[in-house]
Protein backbone atom coordinates (compact mmCIF):
# COMPACT_ATOMS: atom_id res chain seq x y z
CA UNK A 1 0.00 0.00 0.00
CA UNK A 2 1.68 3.17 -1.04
CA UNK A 3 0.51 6.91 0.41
CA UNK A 4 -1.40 9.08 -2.30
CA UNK A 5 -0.33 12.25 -0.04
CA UNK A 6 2.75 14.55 0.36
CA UNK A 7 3.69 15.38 3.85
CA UNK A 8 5.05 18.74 3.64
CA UNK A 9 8.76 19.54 5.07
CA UNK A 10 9.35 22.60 7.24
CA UNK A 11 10.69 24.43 4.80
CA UNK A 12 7.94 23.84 2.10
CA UNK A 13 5.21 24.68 5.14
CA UNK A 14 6.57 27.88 5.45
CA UNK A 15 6.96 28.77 1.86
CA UNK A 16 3.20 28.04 2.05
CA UNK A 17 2.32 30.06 5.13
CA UNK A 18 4.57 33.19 3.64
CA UNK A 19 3.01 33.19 0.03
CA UNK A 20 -0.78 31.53 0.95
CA UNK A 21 -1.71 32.72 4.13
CA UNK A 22 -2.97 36.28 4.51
CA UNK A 23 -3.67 38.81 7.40
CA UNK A 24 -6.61 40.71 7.74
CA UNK A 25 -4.57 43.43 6.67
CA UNK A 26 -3.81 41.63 3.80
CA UNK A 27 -6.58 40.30 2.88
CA UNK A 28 -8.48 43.75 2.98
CA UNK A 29 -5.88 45.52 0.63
CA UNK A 30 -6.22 42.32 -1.89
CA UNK A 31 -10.00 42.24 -1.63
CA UNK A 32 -10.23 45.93 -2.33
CA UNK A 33 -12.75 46.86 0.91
CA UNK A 34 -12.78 48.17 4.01
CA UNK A 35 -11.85 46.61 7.40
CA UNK A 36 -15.78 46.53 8.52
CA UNK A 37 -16.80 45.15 4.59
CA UNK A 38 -14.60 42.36 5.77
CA UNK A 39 -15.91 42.10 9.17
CA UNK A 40 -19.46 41.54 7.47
CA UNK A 41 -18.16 39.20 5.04
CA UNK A 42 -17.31 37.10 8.09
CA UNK A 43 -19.85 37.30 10.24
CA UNK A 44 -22.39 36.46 7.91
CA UNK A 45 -20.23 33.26 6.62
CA UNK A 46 -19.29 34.47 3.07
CA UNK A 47 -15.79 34.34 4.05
CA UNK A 48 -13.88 32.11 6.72
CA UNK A 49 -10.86 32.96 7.99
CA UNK A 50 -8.72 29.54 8.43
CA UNK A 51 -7.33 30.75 12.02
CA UNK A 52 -8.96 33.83 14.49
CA UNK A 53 -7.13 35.14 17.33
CA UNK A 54 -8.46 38.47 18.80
CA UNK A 55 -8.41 41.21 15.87
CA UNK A 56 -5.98 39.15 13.61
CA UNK A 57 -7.61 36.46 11.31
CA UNK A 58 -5.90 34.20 8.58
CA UNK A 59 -7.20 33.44 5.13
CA UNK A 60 -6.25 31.51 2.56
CA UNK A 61 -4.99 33.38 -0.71
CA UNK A 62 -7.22 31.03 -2.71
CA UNK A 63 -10.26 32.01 -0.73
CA UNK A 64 -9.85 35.53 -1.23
CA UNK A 65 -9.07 35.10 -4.70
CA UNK A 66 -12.08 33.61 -5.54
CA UNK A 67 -14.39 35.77 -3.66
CA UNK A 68 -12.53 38.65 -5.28
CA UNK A 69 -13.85 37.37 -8.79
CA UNK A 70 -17.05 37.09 -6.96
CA UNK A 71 -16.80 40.87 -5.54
CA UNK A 72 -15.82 42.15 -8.81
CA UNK A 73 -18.97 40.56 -10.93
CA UNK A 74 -20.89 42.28 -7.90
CA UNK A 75 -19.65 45.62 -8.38
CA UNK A 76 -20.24 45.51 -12.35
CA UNK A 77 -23.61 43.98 -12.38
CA UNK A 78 -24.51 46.94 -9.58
CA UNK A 79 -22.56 49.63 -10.25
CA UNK A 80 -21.84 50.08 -13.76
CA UNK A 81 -20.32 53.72 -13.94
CA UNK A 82 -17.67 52.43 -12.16
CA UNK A 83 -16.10 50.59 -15.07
C-alpha cells in the first residue's frame, strides 16, 4: 500500500504560510474593501478565515481570490459607472 499524499517539510510549510496565508490586513488591501466590509463578510459566513485570534484572522490566498472574482462581478452587475 503506497501513500497518495505529500507530507510537507518545514521548509515547504513555510513557503506556504509566507506566500498563501494572509492577514486581515492583507486580505483587505487584496479584496479591495474596508476593514468593517470584511468584518461583514465574516460574520455572515461568506468568508472564513482559516485561524482567528483576537483582531488578527488568517485566510487563505485562494479564498480571497475567488471571492474577489465574486466581488468584482458584484460591483459591475450593480454599479456600472464604475467601469
Amino acid at each position: 500500500m503506497t501513500n497518495d499524499f505529500y507530507i510537507l517539510q518545514r521548509f515547504d510549510k513555510r513557503e506556504f504560510i509566507k506566500n498563501d496565508v494572509l492577514l486581515t490586513s492583507e486580505a483587505i488591501e487584496l479584496l479591495g474593501i474596508t476593514r468593517a466590509r470584511l468584518r461583514s463578510l465574516v460574520k455572515s459566513g461568506k468568508i472564513t478565515p482559516c485561524k482567528k485570534s483576537g483582531a488578527t484572522s488568517l485566510f487563505l490566498r485562494d479564498d480571497l481570490i475567488e471571492k474577489k472574482k465574486e466581488l468584482e462581478s458584484l460591483r459591475k452587475k450593480y454599479r456600472p459607472y464604475e467601469y
